[in-house]
N, C-alpha and C. Protein backbone atom coordinates (compact mmCIF):
# COMPACT_ATOMS: atom_id res chain seq x y z
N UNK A 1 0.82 -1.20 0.00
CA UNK A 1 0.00 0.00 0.00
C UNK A 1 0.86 1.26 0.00
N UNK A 2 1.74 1.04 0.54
CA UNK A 2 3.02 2.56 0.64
C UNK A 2 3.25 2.58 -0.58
N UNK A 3 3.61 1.69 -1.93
CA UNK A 3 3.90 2.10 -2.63
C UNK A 3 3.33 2.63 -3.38
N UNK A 4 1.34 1.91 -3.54
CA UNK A 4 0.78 2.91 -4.18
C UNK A 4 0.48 3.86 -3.75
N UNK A 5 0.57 4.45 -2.44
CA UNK A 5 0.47 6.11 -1.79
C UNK A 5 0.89 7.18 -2.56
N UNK A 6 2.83 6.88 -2.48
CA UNK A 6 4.02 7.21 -3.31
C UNK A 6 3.42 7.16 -4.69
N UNK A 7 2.67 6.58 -5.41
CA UNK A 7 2.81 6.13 -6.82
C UNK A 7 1.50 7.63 -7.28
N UNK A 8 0.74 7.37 -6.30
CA UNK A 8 -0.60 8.34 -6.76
C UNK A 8 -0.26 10.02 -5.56
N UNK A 9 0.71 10.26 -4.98
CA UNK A 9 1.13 11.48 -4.65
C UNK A 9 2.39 12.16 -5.18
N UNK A 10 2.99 11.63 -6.00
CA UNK A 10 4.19 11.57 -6.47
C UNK A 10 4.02 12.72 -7.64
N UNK A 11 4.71 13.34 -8.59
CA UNK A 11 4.40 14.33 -9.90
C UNK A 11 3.78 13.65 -10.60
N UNK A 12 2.68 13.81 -11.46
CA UNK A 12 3.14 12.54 -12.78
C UNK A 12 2.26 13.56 -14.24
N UNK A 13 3.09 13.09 -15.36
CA UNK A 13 3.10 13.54 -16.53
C UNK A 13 1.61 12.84 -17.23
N UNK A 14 0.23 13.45 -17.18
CA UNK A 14 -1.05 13.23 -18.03
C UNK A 14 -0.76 13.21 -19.48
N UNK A 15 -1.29 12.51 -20.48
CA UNK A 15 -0.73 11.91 -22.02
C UNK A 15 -2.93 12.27 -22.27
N UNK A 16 -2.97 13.15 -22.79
CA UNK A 16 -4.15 13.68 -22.84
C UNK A 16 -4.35 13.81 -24.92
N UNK A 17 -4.57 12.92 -25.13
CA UNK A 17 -5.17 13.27 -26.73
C UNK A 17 -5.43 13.66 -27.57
N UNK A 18 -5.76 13.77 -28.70
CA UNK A 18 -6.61 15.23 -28.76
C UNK A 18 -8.02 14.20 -28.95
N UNK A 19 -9.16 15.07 -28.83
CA UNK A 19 -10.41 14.69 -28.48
C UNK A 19 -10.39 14.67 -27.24
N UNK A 20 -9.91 14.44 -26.49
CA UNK A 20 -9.55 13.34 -25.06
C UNK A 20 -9.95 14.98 -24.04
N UNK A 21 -10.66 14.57 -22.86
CA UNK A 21 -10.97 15.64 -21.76
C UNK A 21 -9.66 15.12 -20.76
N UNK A 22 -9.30 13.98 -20.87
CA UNK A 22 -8.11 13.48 -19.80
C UNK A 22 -7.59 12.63 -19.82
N UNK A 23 -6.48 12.48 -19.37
CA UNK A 23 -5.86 10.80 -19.22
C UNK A 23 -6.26 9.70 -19.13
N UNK A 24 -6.79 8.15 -19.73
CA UNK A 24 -7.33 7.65 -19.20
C UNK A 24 -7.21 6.68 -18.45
N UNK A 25 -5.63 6.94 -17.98
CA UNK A 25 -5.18 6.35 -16.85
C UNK A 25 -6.03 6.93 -15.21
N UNK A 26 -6.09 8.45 -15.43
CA UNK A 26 -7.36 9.25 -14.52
C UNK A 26 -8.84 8.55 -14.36
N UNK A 27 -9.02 8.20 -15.91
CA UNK A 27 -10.78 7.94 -16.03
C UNK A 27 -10.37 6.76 -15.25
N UNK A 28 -9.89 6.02 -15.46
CA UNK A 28 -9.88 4.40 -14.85
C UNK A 28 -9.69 4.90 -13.26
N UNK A 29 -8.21 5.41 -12.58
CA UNK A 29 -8.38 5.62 -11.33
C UNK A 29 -9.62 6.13 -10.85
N UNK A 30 -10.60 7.18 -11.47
CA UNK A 30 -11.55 7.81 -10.61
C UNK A 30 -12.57 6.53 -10.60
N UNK A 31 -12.35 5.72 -11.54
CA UNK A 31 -13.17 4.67 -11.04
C UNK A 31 -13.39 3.53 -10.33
N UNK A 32 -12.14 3.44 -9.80
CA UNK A 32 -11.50 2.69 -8.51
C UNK A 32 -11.78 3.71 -7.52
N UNK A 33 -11.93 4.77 -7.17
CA UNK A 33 -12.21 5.63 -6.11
C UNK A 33 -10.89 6.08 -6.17
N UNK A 34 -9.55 6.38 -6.76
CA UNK A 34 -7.99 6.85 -6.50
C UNK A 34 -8.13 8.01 -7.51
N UNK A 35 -7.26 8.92 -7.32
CA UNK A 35 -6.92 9.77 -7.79
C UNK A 35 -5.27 10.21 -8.08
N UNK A 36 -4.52 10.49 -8.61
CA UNK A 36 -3.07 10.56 -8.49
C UNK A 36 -2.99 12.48 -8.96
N UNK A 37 -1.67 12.96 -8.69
CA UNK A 37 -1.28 14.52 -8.43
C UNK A 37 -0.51 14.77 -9.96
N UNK A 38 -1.16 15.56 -10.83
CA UNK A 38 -0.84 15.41 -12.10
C UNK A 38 -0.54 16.92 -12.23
N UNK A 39 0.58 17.41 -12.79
CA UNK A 39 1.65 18.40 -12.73
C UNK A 39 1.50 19.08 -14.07
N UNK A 40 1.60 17.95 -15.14
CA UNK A 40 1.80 17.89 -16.32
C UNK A 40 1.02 17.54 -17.44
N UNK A 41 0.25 18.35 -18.46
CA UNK A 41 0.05 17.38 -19.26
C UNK A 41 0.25 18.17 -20.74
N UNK A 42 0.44 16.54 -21.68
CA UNK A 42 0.99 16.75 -22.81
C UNK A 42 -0.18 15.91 -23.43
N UNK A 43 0.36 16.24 -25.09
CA UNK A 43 -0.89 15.25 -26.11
C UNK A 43 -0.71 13.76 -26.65
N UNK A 44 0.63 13.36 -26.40
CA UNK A 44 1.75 12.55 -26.61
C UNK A 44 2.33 11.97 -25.63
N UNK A 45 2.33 10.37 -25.91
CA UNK A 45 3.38 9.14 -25.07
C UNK A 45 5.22 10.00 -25.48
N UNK A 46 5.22 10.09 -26.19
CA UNK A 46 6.74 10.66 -26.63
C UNK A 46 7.14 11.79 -25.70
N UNK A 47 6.03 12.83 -25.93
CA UNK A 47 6.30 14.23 -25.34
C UNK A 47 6.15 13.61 -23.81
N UNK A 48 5.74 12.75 -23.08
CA UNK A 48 5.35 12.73 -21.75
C UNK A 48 6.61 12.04 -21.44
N UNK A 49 7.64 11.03 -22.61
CA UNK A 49 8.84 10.16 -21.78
C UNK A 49 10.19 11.70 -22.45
N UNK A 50 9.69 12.23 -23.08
CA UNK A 50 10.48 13.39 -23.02
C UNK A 50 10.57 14.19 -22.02
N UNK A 51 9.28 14.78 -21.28
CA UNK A 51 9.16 15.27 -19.58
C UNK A 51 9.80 14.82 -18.67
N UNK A 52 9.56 13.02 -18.77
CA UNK A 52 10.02 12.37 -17.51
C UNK A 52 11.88 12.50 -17.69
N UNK A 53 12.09 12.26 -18.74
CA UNK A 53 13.78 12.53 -18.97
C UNK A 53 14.46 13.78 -18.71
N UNK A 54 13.46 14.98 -18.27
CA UNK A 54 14.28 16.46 -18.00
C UNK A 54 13.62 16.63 -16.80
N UNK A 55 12.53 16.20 -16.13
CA UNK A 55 12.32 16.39 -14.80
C UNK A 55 12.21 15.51 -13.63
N UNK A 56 11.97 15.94 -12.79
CA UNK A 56 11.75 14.39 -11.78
C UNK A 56 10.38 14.18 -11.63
N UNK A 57 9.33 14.35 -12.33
CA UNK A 57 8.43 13.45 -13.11
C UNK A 57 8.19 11.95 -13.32
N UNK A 58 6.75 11.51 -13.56
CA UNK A 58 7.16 10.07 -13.65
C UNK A 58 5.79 10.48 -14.57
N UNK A 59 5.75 9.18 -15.44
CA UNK A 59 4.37 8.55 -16.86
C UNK A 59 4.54 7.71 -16.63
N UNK A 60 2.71 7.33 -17.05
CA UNK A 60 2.49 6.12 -17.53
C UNK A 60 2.23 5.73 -18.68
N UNK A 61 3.15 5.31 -19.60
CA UNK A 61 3.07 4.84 -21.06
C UNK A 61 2.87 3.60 -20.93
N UNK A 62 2.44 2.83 -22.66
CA UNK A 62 2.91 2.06 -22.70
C UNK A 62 3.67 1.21 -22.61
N UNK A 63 3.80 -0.24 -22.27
CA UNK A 63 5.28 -0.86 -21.97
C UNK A 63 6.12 -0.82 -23.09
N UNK A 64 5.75 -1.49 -23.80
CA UNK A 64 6.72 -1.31 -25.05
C UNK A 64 7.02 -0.41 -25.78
N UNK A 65 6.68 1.15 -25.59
CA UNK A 65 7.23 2.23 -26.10
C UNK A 65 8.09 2.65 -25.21
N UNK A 66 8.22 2.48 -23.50
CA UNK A 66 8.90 2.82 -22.80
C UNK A 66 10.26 1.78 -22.97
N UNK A 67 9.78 0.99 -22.98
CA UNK A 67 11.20 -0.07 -23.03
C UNK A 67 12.23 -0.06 -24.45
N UNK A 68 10.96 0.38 -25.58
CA UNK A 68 11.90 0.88 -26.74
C UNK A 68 12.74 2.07 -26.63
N UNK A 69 12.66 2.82 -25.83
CA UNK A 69 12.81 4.54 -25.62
C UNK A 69 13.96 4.58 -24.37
N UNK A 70 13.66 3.54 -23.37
CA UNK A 70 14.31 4.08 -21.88
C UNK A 70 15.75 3.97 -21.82
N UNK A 71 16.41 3.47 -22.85
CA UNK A 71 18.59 3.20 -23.16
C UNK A 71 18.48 5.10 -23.63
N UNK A 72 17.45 5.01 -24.48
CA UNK A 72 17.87 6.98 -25.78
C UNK A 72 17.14 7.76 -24.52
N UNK A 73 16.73 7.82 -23.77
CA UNK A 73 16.27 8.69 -22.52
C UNK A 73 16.71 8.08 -21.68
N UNK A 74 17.70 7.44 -20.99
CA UNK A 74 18.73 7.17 -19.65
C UNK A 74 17.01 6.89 -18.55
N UNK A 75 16.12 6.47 -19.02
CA UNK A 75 15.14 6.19 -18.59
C UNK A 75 15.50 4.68 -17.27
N UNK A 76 14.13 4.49 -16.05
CA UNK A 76 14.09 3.17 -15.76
C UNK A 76 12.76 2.83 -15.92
N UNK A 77 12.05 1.69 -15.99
CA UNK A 77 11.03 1.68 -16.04
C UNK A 77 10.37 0.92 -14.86
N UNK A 78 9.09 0.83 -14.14
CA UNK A 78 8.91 0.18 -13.33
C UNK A 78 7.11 -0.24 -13.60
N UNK A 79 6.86 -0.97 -13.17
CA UNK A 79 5.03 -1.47 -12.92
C UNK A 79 4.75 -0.82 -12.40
N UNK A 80 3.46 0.17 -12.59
CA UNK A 80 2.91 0.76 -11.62
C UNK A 80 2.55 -0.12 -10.50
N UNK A 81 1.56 0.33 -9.46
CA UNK A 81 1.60 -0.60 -8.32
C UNK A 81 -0.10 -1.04 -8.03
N UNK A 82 -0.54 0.04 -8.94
CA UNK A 82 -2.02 -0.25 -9.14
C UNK A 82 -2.28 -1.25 -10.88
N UNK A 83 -3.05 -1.54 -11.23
CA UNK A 83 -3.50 -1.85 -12.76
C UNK A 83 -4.12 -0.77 -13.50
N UNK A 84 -3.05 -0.06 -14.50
CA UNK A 84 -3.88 1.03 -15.15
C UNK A 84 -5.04 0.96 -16.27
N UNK A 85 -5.61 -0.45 -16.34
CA UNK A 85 -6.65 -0.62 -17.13
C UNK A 85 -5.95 -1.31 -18.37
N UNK A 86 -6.84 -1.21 -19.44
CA UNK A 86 -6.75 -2.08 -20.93
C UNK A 86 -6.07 -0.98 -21.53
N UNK A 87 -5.23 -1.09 -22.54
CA UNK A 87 -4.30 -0.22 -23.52
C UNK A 87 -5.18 -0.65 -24.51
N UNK A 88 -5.87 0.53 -25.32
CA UNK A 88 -5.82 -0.05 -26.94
C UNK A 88 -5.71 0.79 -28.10
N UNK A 89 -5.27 0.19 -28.86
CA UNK A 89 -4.68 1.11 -29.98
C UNK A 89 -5.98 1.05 -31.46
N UNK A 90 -6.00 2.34 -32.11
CA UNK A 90 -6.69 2.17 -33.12
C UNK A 90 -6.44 2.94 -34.13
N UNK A 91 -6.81 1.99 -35.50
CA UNK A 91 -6.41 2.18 -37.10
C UNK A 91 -7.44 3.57 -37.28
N UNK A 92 -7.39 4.07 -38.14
CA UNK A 92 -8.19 5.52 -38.44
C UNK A 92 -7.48 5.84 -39.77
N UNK A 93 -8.78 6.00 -40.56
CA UNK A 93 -8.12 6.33 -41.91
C UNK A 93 -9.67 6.57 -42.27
N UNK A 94 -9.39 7.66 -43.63
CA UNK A 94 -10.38 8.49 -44.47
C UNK A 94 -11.05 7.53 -45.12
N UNK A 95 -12.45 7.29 -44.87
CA UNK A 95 -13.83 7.10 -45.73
C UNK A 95 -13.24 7.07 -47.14
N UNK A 96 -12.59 7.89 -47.82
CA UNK A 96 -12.61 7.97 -49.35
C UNK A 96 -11.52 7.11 -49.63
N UNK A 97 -10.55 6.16 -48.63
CA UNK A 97 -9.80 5.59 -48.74
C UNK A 97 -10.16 3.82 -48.26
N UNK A 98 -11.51 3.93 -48.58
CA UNK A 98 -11.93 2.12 -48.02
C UNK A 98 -11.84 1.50 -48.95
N UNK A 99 -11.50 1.37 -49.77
CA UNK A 99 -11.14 0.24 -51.04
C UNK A 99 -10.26 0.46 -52.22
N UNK A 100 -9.30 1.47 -51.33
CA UNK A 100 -8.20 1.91 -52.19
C UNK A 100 -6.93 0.57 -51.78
N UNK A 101 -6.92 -0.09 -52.89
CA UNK A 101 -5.67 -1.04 -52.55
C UNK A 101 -4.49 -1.05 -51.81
N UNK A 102 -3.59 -0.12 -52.07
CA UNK A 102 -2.68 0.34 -51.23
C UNK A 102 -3.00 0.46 -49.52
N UNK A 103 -4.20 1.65 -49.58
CA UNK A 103 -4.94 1.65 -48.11
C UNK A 103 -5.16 -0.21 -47.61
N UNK A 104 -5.75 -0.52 -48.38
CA UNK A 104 -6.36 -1.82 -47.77
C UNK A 104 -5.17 -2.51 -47.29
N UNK A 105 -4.08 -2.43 -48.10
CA UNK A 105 -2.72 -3.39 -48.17
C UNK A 105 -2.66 -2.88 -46.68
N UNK A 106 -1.88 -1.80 -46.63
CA UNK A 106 -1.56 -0.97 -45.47
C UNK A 106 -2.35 -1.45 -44.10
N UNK A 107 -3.69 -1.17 -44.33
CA UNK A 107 -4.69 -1.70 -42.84
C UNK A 107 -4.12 -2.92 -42.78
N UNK A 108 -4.18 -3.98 -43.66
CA UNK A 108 -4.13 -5.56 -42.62
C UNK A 108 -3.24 -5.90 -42.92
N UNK A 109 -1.79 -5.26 -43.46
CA UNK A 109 -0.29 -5.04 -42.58
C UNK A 109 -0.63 -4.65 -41.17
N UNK A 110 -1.01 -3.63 -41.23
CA UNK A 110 -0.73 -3.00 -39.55
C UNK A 110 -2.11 -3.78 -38.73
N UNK A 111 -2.95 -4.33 -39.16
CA UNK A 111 -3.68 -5.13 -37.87
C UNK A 111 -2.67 -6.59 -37.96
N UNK A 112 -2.59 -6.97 -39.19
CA UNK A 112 -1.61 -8.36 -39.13
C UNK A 112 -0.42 -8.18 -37.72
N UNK A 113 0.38 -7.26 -37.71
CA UNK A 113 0.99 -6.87 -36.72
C UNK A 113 0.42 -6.74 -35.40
N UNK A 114 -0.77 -6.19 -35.39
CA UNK A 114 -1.26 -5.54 -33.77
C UNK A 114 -1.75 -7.50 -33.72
N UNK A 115 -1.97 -8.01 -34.29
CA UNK A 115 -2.24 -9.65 -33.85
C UNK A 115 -0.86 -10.30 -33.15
N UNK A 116 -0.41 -10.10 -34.17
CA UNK A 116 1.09 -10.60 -33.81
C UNK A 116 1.07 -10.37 -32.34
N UNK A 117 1.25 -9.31 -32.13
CA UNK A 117 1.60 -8.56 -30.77
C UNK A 117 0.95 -8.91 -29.86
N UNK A 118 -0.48 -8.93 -30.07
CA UNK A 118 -1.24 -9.51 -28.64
C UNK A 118 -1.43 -10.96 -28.97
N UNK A 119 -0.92 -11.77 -29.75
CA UNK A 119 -0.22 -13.15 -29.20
C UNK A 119 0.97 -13.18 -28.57
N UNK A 120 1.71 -12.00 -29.00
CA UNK A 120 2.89 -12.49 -28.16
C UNK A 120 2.61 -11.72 -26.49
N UNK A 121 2.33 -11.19 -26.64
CA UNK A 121 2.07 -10.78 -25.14
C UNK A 121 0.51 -11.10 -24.31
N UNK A 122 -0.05 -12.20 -25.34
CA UNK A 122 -1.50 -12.55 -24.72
C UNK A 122 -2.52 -11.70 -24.08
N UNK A 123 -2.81 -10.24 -25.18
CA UNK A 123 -3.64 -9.57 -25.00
C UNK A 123 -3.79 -9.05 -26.35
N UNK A 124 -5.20 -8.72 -26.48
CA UNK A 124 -5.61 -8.45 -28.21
C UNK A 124 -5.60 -6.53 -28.07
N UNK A 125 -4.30 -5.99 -28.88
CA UNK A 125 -4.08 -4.82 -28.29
C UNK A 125 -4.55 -3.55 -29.29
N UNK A 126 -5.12 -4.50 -30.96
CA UNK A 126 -4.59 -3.86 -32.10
C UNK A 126 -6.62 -3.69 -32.33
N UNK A 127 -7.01 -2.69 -32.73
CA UNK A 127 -8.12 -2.01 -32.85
C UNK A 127 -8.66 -1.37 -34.44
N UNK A 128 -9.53 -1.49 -34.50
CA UNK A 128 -10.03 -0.81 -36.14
C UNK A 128 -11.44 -0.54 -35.95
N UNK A 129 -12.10 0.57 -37.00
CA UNK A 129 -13.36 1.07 -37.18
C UNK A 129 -14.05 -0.21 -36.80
N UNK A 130 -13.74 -1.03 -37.48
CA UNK A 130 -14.89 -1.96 -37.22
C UNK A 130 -14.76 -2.84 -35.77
N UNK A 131 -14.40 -2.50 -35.23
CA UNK A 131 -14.33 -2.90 -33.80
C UNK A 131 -13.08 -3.53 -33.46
N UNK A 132 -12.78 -3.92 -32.15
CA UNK A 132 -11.66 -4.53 -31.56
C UNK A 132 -11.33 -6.10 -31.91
N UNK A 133 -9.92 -5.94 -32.91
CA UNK A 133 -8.91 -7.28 -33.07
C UNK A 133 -8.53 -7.87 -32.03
């Protein structure tokens, strides 16, 4: 419990969207009844492990963008101490581009991949208009 005290009073860097009213590492805590002390916020996972690398700051990104990133930002990474909810990622592309070959090629390259990924890490992480892969 001390550590999640520390974890949700501590600085921490908000990764706010655009569309987005807030973090939804926030939406999820307010729905556990927790709240954490947010200093910072940016629109971007990048811009937020860029913060944490010039201040004494802490984010919650993704794992695997942090672990790709944390050697080129002298970064460490750690588990939060609570569960920040489901990560999911999603495809978005222009209406006038649904049966443009190239486009199409492109989409199920990049869901072919987001499969890949949540087999290898045994969670389905990869998302599209038409609902969750």
């Amino acid at each position: 419990m001390k550590s999640t005290k520390a974890f949700l009073a501590s600085g921490r860097v908000a990764v706010i969207g655009r569309g987005q009213t807030e973090d939804p590492v926030d939406s999820w805590l307010r729905g556990e009844g927790l709240s954490r002390r947010v200093v910072l916020r940016v629109p971007s996972y990048l811009q937020a492990i860029q913060a944490v690398a010039q201040t004494d700051l802490a984010a919650v990104v993704p794992k695997r963008l942090a672990e790709s990133l944390a050697g080129a930002f002298s970064l460490a990474g750690l588990d939060p101490p609570v569960e920040p909810g489901e990560y999911q990622e999603y495809l978005f592309y222009p209406e006038r581009a649904l049966r443009d070959p190239a486009s199409v090629w492109l989409r199920e390259f990049v869901l072919e991949i987001g499969h890949h990924l949540g087999r290898v890490n045994g969670r389905g992480i990869a998302s599209s208009r038409r609902g969750k892969v």
